[in-house]
PDB file of N, CA and C in Angstrom:
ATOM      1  N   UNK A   1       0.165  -7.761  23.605  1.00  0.00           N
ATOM      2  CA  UNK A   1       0.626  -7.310  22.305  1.00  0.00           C
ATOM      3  C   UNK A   1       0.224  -5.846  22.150  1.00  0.00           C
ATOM      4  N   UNK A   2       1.273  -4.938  21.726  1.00  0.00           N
ATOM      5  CA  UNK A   2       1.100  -3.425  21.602  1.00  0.00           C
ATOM      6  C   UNK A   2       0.007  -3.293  19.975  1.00  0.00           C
ATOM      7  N   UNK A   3      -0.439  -1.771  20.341  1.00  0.00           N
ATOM      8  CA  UNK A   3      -1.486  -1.795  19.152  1.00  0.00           C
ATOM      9  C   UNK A   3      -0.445  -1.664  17.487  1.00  0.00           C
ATOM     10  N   UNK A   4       1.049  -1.332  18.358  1.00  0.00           N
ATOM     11  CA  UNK A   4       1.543  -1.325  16.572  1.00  0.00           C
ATOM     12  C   UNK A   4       1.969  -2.725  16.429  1.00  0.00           C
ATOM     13  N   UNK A   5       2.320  -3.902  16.988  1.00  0.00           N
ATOM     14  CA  UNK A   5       2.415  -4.920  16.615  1.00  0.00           C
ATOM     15  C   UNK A   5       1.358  -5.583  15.834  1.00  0.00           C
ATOM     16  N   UNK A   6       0.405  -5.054  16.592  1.00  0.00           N
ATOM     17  CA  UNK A   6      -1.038  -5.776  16.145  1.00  0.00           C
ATOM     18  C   UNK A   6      -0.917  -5.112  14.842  1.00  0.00           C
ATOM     19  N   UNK A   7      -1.073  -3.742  14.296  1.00  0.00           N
ATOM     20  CA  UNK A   7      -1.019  -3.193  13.098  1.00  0.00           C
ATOM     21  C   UNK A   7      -0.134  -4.095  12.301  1.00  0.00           C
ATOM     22  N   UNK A   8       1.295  -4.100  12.563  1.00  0.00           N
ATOM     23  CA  UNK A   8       2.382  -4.308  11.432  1.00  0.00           C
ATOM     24  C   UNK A   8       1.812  -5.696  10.948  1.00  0.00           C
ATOM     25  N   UNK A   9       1.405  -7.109  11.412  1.00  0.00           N
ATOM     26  CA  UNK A   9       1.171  -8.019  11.186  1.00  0.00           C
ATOM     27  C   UNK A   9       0.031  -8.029  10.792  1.00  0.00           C
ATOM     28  N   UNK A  10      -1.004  -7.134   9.676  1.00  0.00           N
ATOM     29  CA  UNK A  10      -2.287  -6.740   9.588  1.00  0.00           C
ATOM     30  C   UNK A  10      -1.479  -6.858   8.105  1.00  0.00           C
ATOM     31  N   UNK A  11      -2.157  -7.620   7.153  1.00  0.00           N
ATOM     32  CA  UNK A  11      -1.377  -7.719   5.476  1.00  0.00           C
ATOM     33  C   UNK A  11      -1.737  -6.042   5.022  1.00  0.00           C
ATOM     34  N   UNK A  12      -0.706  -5.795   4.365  1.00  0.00           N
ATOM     35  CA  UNK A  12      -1.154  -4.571   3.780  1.00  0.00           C
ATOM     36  C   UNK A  12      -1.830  -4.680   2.584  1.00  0.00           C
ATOM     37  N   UNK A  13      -2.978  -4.557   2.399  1.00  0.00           N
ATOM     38  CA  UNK A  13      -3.392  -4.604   0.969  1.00  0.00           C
ATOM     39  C   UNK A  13      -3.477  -3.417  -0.001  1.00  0.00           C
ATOM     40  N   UNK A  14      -3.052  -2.281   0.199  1.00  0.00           N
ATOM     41  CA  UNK A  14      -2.653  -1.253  -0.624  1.00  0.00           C
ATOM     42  C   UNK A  14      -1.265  -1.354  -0.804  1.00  0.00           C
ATOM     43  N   UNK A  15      -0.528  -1.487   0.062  1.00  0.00           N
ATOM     44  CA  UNK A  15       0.679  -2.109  -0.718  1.00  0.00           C
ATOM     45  C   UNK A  15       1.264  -2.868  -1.760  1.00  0.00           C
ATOM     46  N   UNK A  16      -0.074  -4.122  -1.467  1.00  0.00           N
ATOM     47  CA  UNK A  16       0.105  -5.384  -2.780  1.00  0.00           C
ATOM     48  C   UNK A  16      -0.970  -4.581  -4.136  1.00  0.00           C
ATOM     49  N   UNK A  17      -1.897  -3.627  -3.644  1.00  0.00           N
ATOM     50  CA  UNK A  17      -2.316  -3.184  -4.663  1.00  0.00           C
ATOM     51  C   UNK A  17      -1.276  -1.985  -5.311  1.00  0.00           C
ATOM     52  N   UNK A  18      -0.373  -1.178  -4.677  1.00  0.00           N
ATOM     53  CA  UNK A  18       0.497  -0.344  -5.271  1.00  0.00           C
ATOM     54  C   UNK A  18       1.627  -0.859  -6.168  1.00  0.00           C
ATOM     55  N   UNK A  19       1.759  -2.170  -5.338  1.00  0.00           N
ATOM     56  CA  UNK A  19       2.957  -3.205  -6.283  1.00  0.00           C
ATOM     57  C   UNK A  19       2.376  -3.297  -7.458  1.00  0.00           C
ATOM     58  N   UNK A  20       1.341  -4.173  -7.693  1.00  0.00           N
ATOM     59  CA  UNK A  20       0.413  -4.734  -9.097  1.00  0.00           C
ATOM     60  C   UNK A  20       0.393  -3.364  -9.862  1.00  0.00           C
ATOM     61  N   UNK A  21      -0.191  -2.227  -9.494  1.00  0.00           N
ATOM     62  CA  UNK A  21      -0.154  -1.190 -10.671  1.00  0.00           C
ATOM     63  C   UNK A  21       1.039  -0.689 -10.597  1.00  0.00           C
ATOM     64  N   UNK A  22       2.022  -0.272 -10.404  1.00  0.00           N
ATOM     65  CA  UNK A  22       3.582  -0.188 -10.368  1.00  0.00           C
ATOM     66  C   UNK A  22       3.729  -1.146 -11.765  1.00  0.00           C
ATOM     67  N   UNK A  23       4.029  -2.035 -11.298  1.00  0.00           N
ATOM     68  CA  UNK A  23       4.245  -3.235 -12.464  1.00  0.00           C
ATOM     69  C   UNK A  23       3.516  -3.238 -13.760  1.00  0.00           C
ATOM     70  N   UNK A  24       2.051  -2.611 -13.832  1.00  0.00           N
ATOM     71  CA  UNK A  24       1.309  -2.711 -14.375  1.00  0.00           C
ATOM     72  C   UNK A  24       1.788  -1.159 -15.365  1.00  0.00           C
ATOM     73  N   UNK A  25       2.431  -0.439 -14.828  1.00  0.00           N
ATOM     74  CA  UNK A  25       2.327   0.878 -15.409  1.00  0.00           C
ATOM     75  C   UNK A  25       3.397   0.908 -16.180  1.00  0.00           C
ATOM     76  N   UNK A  26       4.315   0.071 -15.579  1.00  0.00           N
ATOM     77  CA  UNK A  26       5.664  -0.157 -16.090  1.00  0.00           C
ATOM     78  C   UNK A  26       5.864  -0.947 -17.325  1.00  0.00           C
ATOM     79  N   UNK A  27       4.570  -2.200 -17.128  1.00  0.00           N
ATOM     80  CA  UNK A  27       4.608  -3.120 -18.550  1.00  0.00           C
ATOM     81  C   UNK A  27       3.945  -2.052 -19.741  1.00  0.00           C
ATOM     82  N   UNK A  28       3.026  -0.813 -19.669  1.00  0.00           N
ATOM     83  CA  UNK A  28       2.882   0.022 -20.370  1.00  0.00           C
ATOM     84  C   UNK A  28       3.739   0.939 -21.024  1.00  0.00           C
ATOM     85  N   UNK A  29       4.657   1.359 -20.030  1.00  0.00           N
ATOM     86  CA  UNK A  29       6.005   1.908 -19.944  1.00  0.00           C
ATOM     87  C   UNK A  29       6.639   1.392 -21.578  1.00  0.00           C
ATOM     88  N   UNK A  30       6.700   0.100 -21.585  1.00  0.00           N
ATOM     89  CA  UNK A  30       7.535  -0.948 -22.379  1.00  0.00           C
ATOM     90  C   UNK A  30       7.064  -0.379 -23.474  1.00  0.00           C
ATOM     91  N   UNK A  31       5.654  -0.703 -23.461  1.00  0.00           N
ATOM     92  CA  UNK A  31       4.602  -1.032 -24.843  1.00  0.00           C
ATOM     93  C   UNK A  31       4.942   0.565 -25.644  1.00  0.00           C
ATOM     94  N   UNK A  32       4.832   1.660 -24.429  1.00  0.00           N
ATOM     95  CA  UNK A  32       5.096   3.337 -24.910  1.00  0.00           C
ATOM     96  C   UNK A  32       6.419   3.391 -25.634  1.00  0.00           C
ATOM     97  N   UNK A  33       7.032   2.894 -25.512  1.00  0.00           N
ATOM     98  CA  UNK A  33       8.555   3.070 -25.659  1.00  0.00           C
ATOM     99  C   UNK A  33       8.574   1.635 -27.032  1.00  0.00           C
ATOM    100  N   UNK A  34       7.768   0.790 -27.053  1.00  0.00           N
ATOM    101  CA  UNK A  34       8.207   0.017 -28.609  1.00  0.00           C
ATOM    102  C   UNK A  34       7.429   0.806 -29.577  1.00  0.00           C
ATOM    103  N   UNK A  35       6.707   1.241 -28.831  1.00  0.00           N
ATOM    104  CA  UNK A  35       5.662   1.761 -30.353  1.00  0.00           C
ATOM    105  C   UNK A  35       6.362   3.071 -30.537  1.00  0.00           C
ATOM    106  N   UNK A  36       6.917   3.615 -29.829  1.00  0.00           N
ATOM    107  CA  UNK A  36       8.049   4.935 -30.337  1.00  0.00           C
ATOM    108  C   UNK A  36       8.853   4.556 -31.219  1.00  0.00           C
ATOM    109  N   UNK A  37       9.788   3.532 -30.919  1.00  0.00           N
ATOM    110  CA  UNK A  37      10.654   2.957 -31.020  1.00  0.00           C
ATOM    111  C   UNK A  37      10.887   2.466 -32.833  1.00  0.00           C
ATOM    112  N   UNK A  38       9.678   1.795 -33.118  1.00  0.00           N
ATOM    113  CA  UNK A  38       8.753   1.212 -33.942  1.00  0.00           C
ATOM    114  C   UNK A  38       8.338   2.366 -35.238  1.00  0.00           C
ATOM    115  N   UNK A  39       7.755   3.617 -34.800  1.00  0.00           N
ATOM    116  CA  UNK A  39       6.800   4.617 -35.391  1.00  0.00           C
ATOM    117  C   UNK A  39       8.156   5.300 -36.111  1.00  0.00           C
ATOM    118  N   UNK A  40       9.172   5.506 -34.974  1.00  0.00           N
ATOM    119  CA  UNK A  40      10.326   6.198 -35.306  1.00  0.00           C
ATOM    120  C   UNK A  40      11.765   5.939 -36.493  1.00  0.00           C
ATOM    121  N   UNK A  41      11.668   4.620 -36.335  1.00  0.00           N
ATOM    122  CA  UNK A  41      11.732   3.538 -37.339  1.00  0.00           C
ATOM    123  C   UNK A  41      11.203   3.646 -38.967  1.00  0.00           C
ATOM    124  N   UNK A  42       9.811   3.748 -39.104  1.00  0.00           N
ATOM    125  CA  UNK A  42       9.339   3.417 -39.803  1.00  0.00           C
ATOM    126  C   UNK A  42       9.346   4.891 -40.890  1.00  0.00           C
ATOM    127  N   UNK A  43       9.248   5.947 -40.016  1.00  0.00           N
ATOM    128  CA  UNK A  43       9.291   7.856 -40.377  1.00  0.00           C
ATOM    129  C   UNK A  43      10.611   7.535 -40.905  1.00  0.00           C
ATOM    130  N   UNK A  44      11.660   6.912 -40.528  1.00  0.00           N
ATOM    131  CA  UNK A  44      12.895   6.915 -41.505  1.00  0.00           C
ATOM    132  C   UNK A  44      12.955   6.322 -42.332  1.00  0.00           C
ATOM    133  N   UNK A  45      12.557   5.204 -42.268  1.00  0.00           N
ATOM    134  CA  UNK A  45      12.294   4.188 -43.572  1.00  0.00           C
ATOM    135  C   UNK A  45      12.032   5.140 -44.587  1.00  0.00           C
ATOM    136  N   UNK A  46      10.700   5.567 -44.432  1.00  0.00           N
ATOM    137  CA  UNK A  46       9.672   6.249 -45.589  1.00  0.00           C
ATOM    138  C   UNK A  46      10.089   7.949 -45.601  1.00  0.00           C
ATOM    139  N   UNK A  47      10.915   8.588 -44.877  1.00  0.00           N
ATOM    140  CA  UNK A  47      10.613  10.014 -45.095  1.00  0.00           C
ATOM    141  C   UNK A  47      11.816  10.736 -44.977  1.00  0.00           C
ATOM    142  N   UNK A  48      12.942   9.776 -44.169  1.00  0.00           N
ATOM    143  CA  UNK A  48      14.322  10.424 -44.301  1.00  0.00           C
ATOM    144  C   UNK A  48      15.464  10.288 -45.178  1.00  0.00           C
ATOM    145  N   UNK A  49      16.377  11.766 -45.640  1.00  0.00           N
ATOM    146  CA  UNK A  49      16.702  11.443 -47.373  1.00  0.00           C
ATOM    147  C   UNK A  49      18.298  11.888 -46.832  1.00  0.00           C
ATOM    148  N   UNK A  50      18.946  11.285 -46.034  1.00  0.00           N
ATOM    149  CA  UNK A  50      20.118  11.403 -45.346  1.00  0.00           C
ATOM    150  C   UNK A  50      21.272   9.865 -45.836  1.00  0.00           C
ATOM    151  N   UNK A  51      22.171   9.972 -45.943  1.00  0.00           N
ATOM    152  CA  UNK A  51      23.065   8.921 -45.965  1.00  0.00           C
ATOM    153  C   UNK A  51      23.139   7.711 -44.392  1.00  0.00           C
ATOM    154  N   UNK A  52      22.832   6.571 -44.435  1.00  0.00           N
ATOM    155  CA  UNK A  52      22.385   5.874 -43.018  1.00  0.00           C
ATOM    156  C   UNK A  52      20.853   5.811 -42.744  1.00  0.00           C
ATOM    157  N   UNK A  53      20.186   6.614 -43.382  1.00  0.00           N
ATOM    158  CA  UNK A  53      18.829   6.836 -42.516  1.00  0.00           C
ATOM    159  C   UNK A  53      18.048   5.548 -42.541  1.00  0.00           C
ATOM    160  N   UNK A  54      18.631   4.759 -43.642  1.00  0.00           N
ATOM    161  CA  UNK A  54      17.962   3.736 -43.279  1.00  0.00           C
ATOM    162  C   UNK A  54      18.067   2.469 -42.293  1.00  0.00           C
ATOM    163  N   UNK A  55      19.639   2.034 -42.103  1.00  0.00           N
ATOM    164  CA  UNK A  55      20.219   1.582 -41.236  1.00  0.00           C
ATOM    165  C   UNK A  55      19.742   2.474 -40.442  1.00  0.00           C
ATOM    166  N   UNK A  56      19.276   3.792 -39.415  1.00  0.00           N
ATOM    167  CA  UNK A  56      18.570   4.134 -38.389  1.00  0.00           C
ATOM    168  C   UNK A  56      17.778   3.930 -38.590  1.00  0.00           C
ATOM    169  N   UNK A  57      16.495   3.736 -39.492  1.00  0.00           N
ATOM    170  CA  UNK A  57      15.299   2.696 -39.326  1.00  0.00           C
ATOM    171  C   UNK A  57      15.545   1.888 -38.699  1.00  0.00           C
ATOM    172  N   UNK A  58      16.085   1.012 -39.540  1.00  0.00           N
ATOM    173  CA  UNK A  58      16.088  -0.731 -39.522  1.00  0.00           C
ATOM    174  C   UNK A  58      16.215  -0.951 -37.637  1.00  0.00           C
ATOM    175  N   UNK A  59      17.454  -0.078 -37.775  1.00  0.00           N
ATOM    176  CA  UNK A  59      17.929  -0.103 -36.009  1.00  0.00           C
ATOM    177  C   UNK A  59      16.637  -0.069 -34.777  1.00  0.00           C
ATOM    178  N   UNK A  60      16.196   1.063 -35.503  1.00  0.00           N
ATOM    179  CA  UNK A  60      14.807   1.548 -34.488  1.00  0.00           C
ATOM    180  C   UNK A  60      13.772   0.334 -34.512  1.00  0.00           C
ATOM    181  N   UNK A  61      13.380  -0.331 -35.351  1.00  0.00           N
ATOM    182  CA  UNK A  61      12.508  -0.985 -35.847  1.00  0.00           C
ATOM    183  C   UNK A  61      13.023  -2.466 -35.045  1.00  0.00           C
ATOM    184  N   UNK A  62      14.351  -2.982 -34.990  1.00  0.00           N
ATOM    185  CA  UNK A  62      15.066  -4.259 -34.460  1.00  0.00           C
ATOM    186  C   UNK A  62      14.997  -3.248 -33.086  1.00  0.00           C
ATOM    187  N   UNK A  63      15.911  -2.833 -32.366  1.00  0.00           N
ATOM    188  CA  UNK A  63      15.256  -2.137 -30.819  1.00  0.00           C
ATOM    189  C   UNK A  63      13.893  -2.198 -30.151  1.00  0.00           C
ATOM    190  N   UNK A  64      13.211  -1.753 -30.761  1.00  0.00           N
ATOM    191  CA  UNK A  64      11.964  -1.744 -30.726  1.00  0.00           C
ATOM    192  C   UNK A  64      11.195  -3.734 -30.411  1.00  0.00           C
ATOM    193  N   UNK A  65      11.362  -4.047 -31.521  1.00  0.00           N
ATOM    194  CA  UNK A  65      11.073  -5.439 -31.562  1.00  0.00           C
ATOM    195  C   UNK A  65      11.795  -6.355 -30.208  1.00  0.00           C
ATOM    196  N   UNK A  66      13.240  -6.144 -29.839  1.00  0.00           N
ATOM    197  CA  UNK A  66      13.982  -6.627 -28.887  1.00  0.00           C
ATOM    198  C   UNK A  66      13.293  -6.448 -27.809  1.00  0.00           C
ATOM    199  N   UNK A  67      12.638  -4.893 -27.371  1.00  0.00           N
ATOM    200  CA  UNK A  67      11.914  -4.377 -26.194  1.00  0.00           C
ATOM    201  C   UNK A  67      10.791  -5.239 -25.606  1.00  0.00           C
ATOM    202  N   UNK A  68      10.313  -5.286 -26.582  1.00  0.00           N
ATOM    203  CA  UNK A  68       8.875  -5.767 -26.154  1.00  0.00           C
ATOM    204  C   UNK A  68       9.120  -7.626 -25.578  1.00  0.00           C
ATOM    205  N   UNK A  69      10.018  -8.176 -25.804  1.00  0.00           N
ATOM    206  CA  UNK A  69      10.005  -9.522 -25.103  1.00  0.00           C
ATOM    207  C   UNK A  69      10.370  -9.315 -23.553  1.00  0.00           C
ATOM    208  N   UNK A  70      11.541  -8.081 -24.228  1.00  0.00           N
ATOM    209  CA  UNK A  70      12.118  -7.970 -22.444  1.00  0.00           C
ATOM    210  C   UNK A  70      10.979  -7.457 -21.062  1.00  0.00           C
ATOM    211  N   UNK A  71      10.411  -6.677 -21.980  1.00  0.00           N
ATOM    212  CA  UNK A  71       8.963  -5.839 -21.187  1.00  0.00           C
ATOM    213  C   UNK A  71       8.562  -7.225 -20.416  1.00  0.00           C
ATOM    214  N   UNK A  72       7.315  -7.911 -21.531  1.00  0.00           N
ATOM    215  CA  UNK A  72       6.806  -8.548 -21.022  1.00  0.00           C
ATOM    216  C   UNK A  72       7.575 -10.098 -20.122  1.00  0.00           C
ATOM    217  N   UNK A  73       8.737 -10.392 -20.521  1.00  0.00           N
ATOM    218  CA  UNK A  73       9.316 -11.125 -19.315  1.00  0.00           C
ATOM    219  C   UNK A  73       9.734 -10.504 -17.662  1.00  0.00           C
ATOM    220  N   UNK A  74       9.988  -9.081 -18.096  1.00  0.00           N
ATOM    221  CA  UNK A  74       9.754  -8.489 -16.486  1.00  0.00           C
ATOM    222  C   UNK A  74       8.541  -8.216 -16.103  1.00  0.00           C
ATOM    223  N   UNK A  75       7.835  -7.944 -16.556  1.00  0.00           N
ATOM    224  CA  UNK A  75       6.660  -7.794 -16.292  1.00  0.00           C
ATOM    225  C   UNK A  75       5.946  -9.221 -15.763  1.00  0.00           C
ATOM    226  N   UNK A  76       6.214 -10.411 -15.916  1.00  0.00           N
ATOM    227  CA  UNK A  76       5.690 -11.724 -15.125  1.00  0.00           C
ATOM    228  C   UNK A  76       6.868 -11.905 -14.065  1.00  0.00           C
ATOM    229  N   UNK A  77       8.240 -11.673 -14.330  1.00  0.00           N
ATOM    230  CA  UNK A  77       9.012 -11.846 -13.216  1.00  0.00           C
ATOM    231  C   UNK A  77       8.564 -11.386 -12.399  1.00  0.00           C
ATOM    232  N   UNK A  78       8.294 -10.057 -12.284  1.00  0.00           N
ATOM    233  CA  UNK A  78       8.110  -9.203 -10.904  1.00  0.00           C
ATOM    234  C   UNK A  78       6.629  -9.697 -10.780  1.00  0.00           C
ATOM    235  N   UNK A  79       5.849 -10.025 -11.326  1.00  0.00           N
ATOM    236  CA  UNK A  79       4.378 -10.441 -10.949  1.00  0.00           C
ATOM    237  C   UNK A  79       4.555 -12.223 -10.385  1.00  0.00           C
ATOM    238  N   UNK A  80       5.422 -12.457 -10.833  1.00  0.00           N
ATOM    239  CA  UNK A  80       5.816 -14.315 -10.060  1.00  0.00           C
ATOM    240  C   UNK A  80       6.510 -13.669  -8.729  1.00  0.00           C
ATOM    241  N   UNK A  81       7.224 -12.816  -8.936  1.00  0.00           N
ATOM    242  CA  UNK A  81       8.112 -13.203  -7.331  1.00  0.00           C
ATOM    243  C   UNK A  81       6.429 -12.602  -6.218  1.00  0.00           C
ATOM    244  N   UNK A  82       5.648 -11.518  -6.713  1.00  0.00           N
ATOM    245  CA  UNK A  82       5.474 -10.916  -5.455  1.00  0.00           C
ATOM    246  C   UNK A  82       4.148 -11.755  -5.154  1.00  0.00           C
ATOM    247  N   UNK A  83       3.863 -12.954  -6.109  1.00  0.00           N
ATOM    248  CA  UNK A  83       2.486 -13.917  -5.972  1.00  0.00           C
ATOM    249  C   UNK A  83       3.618 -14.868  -4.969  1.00  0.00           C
ATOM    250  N   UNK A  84       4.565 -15.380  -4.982  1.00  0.00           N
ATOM    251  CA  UNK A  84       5.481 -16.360  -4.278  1.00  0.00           C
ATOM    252  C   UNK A  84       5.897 -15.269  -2.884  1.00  0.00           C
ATOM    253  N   UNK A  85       5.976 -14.122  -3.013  1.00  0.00           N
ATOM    254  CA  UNK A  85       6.459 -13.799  -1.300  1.00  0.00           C
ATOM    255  C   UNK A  85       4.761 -13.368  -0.877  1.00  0.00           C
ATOM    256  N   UNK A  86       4.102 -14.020  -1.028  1.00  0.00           N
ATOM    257  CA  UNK A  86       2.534 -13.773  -0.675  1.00  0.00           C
ATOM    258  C   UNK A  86       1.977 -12.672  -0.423  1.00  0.00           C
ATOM    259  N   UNK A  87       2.488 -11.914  -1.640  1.00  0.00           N
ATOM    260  CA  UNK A  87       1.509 -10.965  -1.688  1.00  0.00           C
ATOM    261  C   UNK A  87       1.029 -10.282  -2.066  1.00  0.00           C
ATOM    262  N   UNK A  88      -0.278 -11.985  -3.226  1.00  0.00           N
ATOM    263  CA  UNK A  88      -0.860 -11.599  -4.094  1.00  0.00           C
ATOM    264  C   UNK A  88      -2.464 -11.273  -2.968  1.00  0.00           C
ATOM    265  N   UNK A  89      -2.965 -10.105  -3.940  1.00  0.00           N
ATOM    266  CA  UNK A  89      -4.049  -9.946  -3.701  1.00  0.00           C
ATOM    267  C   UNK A  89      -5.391 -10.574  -4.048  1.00  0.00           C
ATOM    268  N   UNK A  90      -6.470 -10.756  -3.137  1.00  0.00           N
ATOM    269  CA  UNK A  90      -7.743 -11.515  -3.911  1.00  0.00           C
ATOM    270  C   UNK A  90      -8.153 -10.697  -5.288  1.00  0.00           C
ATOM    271  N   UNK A  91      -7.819 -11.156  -6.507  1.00  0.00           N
ATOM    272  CA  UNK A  91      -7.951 -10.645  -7.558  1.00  0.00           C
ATOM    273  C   UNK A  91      -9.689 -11.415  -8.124  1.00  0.00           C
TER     274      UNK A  91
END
């Protein structure tokens, strides 16, 4: 057996650790983007004196709320598939 065979079949464990924070940065990603979403929302509610501005609340505020389920269901999808193609790390 050549020394890169021997390598390739060696688990990568910075890999499965680059996956997990990838995923991990991304379910933050979500959370950054509802609480914008959310904050931005709420500045119209209370501070904008425009025709609609409130229907663009409301909007921001329902967006926002929609986000955050979707976040956290990708956020276990991609953490189920890469524990099922083995390769979860000793956590």
């Amino acid at each position: 057996m050549s020394v890169i065979a021997a390598k390739a079949e060696l688990p990568d464990n910075l890999a499965v650790d680059r996956t997990h924070l990838a995923n991990e940065r991304t379910l933050l990603a979500y959370f950054r983007t509802v609480l914008g979403a959310e904050v931005a929302g709420v500045a119209f509610l209370a501070y904008a004196d425009f025709p609609g501005a409130n229907q663009i609340g409301w909007f921001l505020i329902a967006f926002g709320a929609a986000i955050l389920p979707f976040g956290l269901w990708r956020f276990a999808t991609v953490r189920g598939h890469v524990h099922r193609a083995g390769l979860a790390s000793e956590r």
